[in-house]
PDB file of N, CA and C in Angstrom:
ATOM      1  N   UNK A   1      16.382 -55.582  10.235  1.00  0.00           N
ATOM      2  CA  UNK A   1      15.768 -55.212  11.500  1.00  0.00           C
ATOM      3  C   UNK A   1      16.704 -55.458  12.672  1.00  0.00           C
ATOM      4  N   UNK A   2      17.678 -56.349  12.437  1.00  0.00           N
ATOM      5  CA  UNK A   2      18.697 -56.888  13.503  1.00  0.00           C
ATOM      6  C   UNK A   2      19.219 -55.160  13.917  1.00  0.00           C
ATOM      7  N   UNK A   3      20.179 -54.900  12.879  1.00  0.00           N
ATOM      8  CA  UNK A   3      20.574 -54.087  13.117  1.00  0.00           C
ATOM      9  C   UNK A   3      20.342 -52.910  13.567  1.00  0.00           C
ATOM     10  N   UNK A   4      18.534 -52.075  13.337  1.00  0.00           N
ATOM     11  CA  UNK A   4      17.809 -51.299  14.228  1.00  0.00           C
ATOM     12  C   UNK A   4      17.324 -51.382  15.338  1.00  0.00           C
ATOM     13  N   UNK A   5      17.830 -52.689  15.875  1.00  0.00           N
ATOM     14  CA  UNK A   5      17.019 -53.299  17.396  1.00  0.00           C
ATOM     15  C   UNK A   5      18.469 -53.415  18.326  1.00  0.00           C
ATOM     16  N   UNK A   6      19.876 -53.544  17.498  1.00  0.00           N
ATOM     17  CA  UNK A   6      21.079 -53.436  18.042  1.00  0.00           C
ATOM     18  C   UNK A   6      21.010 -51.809  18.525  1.00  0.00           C
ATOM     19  N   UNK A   7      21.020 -51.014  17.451  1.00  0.00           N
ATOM     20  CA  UNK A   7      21.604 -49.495  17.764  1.00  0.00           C
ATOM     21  C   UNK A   7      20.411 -48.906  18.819  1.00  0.00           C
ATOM     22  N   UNK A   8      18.861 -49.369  18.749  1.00  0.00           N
ATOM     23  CA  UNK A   8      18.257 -48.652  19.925  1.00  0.00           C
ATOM     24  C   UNK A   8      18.382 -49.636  21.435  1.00  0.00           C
ATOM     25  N   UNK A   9      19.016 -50.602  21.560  1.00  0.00           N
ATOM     26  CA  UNK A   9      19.814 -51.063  22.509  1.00  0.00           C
ATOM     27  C   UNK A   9      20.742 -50.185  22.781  1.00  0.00           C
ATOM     28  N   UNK A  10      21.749 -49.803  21.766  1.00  0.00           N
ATOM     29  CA  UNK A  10      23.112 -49.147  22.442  1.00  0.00           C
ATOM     30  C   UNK A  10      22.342 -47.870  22.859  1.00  0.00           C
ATOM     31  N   UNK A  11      21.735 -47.440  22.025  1.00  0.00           N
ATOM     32  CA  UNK A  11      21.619 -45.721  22.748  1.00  0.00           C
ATOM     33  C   UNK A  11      20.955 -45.658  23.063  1.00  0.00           C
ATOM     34  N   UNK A  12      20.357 -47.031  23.938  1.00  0.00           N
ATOM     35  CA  UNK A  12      19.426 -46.842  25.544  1.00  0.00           C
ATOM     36  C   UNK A  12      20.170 -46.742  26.378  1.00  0.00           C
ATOM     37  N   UNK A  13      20.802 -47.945  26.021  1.00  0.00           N
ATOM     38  CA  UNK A  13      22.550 -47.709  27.588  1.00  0.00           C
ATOM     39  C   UNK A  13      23.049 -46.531  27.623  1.00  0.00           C
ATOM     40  N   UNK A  14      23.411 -46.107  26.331  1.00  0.00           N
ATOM     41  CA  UNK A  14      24.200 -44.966  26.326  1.00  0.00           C
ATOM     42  C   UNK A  14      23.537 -43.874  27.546  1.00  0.00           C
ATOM     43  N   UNK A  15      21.885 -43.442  27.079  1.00  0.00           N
ATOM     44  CA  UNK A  15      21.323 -42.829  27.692  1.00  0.00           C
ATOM     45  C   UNK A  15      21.110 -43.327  28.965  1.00  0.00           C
ATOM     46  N   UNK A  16      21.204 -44.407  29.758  1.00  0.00           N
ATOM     47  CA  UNK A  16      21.150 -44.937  30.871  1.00  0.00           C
ATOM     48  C   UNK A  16      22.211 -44.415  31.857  1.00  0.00           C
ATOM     49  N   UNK A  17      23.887 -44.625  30.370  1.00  0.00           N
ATOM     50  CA  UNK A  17      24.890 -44.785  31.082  1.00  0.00           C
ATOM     51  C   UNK A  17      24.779 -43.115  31.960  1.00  0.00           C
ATOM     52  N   UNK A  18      24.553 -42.131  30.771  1.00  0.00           N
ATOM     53  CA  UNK A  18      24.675 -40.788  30.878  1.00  0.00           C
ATOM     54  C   UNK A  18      23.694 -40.208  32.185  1.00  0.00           C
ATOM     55  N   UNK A  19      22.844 -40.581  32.268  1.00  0.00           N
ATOM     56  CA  UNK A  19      21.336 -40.365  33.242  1.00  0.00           C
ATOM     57  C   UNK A  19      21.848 -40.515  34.459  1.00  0.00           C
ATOM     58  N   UNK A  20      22.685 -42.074  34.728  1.00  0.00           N
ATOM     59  CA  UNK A  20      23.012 -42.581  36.017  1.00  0.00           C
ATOM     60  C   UNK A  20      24.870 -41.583  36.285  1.00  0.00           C
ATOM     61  N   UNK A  21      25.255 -41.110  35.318  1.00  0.00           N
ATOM     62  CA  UNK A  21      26.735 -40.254  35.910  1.00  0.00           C
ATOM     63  C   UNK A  21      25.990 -39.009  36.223  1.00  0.00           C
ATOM     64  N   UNK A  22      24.829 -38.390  35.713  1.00  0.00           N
ATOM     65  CA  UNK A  22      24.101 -36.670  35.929  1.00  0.00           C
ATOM     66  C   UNK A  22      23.341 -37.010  37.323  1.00  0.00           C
ATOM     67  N   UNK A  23      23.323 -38.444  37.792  1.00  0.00           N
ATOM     68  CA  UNK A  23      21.979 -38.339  38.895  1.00  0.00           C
ATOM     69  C   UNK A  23      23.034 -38.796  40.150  1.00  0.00           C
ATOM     70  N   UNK A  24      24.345 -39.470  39.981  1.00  0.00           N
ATOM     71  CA  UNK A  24      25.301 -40.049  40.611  1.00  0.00           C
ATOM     72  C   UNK A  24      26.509 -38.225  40.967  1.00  0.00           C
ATOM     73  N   UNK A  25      25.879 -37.220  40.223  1.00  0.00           N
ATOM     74  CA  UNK A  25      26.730 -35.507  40.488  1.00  0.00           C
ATOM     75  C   UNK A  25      28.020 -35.783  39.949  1.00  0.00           C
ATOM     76  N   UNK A  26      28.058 -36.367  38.756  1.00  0.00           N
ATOM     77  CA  UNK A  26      29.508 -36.912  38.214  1.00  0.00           C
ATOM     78  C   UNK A  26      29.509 -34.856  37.733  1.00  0.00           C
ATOM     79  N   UNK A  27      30.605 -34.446  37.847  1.00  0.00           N
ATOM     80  CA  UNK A  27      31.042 -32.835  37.774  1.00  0.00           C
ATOM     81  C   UNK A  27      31.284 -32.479  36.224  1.00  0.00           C
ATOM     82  N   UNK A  28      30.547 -31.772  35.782  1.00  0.00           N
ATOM     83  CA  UNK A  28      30.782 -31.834  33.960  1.00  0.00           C
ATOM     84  C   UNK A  28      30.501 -30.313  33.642  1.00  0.00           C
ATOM     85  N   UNK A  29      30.817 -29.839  34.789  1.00  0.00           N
ATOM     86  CA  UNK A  29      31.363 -27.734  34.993  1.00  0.00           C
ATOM     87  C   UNK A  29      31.839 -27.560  33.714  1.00  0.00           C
ATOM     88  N   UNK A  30      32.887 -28.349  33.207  1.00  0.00           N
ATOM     89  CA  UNK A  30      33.876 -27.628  32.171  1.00  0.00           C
ATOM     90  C   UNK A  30      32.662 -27.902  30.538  1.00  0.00           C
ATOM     91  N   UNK A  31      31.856 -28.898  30.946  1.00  0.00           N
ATOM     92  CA  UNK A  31      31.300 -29.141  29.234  1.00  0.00           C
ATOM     93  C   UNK A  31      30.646 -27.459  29.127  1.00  0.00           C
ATOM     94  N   UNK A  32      30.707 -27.315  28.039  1.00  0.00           N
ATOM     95  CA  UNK A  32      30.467 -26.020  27.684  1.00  0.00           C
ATOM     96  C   UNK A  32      30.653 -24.307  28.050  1.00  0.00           C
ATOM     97  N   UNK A  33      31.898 -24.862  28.916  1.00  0.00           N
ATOM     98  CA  UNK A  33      32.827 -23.708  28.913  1.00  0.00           C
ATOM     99  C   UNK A  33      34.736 -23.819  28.405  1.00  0.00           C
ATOM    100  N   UNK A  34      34.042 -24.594  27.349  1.00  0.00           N
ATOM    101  CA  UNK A  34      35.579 -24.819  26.752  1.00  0.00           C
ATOM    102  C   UNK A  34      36.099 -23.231  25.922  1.00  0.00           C
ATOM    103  N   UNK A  35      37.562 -23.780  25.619  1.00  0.00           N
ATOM    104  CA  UNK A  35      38.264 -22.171  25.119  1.00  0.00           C
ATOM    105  C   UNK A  35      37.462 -21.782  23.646  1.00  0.00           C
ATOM    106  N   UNK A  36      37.010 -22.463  22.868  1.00  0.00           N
ATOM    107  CA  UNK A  36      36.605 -22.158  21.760  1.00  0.00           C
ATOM    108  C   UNK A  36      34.738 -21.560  21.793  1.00  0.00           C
ATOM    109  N   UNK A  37      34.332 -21.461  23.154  1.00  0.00           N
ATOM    110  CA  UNK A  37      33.034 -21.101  23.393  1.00  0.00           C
ATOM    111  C   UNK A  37      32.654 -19.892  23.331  1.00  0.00           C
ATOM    112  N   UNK A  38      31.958 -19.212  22.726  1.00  0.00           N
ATOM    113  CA  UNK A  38      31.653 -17.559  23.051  1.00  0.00           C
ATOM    114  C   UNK A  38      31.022 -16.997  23.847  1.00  0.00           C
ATOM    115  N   UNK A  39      31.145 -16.433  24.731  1.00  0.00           N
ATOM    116  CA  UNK A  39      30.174 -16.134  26.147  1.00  0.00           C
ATOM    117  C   UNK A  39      30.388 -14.672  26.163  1.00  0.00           C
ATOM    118  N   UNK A  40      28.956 -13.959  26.250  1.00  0.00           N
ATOM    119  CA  UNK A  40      28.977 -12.196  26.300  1.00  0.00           C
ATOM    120  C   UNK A  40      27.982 -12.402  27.227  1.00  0.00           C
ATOM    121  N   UNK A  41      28.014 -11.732  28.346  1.00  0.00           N
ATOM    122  CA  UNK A  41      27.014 -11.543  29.279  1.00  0.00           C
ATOM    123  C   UNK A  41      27.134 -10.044  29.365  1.00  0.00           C
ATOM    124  N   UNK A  42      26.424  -9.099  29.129  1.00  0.00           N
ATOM    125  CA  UNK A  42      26.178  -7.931  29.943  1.00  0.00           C
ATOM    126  C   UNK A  42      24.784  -7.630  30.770  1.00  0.00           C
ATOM    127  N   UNK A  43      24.870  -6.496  31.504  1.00  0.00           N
ATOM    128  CA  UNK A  43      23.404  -6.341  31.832  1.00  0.00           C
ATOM    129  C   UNK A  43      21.979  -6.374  30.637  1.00  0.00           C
ATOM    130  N   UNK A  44      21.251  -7.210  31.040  1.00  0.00           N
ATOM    131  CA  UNK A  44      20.058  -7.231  30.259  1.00  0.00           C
ATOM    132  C   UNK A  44      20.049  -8.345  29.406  1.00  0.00           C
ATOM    133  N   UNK A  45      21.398  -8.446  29.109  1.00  0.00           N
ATOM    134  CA  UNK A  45      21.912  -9.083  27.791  1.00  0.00           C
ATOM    135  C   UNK A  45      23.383  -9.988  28.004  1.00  0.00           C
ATOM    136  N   UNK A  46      22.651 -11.495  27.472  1.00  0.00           N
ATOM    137  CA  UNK A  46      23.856 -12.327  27.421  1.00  0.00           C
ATOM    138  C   UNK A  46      23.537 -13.156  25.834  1.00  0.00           C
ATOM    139  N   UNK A  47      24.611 -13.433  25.362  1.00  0.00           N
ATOM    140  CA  UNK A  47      24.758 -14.539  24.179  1.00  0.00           C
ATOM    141  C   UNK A  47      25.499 -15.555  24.514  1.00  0.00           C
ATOM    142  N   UNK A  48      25.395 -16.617  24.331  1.00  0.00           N
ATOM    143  CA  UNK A  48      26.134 -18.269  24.507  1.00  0.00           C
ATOM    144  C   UNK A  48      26.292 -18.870  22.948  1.00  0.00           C
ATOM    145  N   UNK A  49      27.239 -18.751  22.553  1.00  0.00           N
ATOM    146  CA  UNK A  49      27.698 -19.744  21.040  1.00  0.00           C
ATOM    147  C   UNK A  49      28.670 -20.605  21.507  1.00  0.00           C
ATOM    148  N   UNK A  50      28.075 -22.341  21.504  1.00  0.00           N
ATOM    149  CA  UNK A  50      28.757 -23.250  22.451  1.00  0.00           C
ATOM    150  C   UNK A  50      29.365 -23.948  21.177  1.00  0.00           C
ATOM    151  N   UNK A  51      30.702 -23.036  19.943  1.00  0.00           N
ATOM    152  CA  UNK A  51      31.173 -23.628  18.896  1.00  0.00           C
ATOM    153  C   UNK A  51      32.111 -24.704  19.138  1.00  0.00           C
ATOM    154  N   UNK A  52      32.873 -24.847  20.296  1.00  0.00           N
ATOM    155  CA  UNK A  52      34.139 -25.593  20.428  1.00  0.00           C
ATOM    156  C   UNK A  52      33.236 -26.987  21.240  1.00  0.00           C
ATOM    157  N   UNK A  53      32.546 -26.884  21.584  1.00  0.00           N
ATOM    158  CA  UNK A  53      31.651 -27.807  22.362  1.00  0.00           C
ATOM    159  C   UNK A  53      30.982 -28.660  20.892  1.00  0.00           C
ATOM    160  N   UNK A  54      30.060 -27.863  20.228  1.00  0.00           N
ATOM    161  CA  UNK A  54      29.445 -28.067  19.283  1.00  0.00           C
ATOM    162  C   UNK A  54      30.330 -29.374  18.460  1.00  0.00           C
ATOM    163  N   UNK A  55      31.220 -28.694  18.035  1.00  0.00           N
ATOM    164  CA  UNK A  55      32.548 -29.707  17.561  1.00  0.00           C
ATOM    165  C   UNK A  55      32.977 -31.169  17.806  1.00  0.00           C
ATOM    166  N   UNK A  56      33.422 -30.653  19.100  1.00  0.00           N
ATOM    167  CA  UNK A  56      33.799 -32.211  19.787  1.00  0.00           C
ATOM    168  C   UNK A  56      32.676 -33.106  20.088  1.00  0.00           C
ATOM    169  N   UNK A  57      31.513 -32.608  20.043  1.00  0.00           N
ATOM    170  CA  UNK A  57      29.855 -33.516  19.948  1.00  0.00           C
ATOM    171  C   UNK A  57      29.945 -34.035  18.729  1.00  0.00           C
ATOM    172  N   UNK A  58      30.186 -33.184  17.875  1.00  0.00           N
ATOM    173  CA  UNK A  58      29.835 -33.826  16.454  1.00  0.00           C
ATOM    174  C   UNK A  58      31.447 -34.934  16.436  1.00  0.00           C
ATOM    175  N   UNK A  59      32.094 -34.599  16.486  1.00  0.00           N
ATOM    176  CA  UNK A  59      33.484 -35.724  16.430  1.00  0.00           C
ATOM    177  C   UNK A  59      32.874 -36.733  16.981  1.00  0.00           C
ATOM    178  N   UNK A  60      32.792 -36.858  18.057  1.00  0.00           N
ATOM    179  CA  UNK A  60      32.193 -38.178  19.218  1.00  0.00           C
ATOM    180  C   UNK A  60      31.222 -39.021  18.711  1.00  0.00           C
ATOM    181  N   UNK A  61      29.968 -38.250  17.666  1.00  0.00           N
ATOM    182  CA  UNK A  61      29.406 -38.456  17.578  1.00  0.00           C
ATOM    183  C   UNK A  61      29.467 -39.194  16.347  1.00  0.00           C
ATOM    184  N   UNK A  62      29.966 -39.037  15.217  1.00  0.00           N
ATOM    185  CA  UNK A  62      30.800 -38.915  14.118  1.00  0.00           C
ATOM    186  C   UNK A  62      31.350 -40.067  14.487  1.00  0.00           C
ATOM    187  N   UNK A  63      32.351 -40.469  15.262  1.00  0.00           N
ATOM    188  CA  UNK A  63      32.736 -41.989  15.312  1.00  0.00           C
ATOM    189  C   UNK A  63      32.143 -42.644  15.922  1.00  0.00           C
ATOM    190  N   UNK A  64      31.335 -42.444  17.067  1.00  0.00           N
ATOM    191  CA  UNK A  64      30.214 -43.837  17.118  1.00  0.00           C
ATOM    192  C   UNK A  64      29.436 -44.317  15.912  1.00  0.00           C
ATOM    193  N   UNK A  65      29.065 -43.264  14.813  1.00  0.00           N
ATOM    194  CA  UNK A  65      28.276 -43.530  13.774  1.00  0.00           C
ATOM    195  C   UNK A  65      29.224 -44.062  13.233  1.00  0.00           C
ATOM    196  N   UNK A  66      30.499 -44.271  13.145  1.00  0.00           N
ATOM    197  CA  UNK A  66      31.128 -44.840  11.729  1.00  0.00           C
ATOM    198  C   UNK A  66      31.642 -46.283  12.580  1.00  0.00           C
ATOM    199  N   UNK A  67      31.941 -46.602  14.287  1.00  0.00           N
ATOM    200  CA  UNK A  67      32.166 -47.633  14.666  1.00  0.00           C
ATOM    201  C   UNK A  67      30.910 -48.899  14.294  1.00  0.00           C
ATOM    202  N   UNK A  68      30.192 -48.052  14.240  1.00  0.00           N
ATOM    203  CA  UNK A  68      28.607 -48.832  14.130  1.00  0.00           C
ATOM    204  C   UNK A  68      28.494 -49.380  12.520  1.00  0.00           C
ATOM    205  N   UNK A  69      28.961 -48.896  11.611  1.00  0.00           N
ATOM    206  CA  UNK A  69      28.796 -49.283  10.234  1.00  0.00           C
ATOM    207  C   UNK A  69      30.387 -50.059  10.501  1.00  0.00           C
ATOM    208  N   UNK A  70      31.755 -50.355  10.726  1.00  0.00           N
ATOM    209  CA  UNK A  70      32.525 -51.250  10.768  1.00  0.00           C
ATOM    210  C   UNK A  70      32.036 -52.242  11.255  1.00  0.00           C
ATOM    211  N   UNK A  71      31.341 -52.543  12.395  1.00  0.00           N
ATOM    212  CA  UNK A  71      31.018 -53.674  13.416  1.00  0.00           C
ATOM    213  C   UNK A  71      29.401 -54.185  12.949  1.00  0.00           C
ATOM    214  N   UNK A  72      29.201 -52.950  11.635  1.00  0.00           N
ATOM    215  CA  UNK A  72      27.560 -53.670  11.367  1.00  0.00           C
ATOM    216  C   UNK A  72      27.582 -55.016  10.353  1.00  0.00           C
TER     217      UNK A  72
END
């Protein structure tokens, strides 16, 4: 139980940390218009495939999960 009462600690902060840089106008224009993104807009009609974004979430995400099992 230690250890499920550690990780919803961290990713309260986490979400704290993130809440207080989006409410503080920290500028994050470029998240999801990186080069690997697909963007078709025409009239009527647009598609968004956010693959290169998608990626580097899962990486990020991917080593917090594995820092968390070293340090568990």
């Amino acid at each position: 139980m230690k250890s499920a009462g550690l990780f919803l600690i961290i990713t309260g902060a986490g979400i704290v940390l993130v809440g207080s840089a989006l409410c503080l106008g920290v500028n994050l224009s470029w998240f999801g218009k990186l080069p690997g993104d697909i963007r078709i807009v025409k009239p009527g009609y647009s598609l968004y495939v956010p693959i290169a974004t998608c990626i580097i979430m899962s990486a990020v995400i991917s080593l917090i999960v594995y820092l968390f099992k070293i340090f568990r």
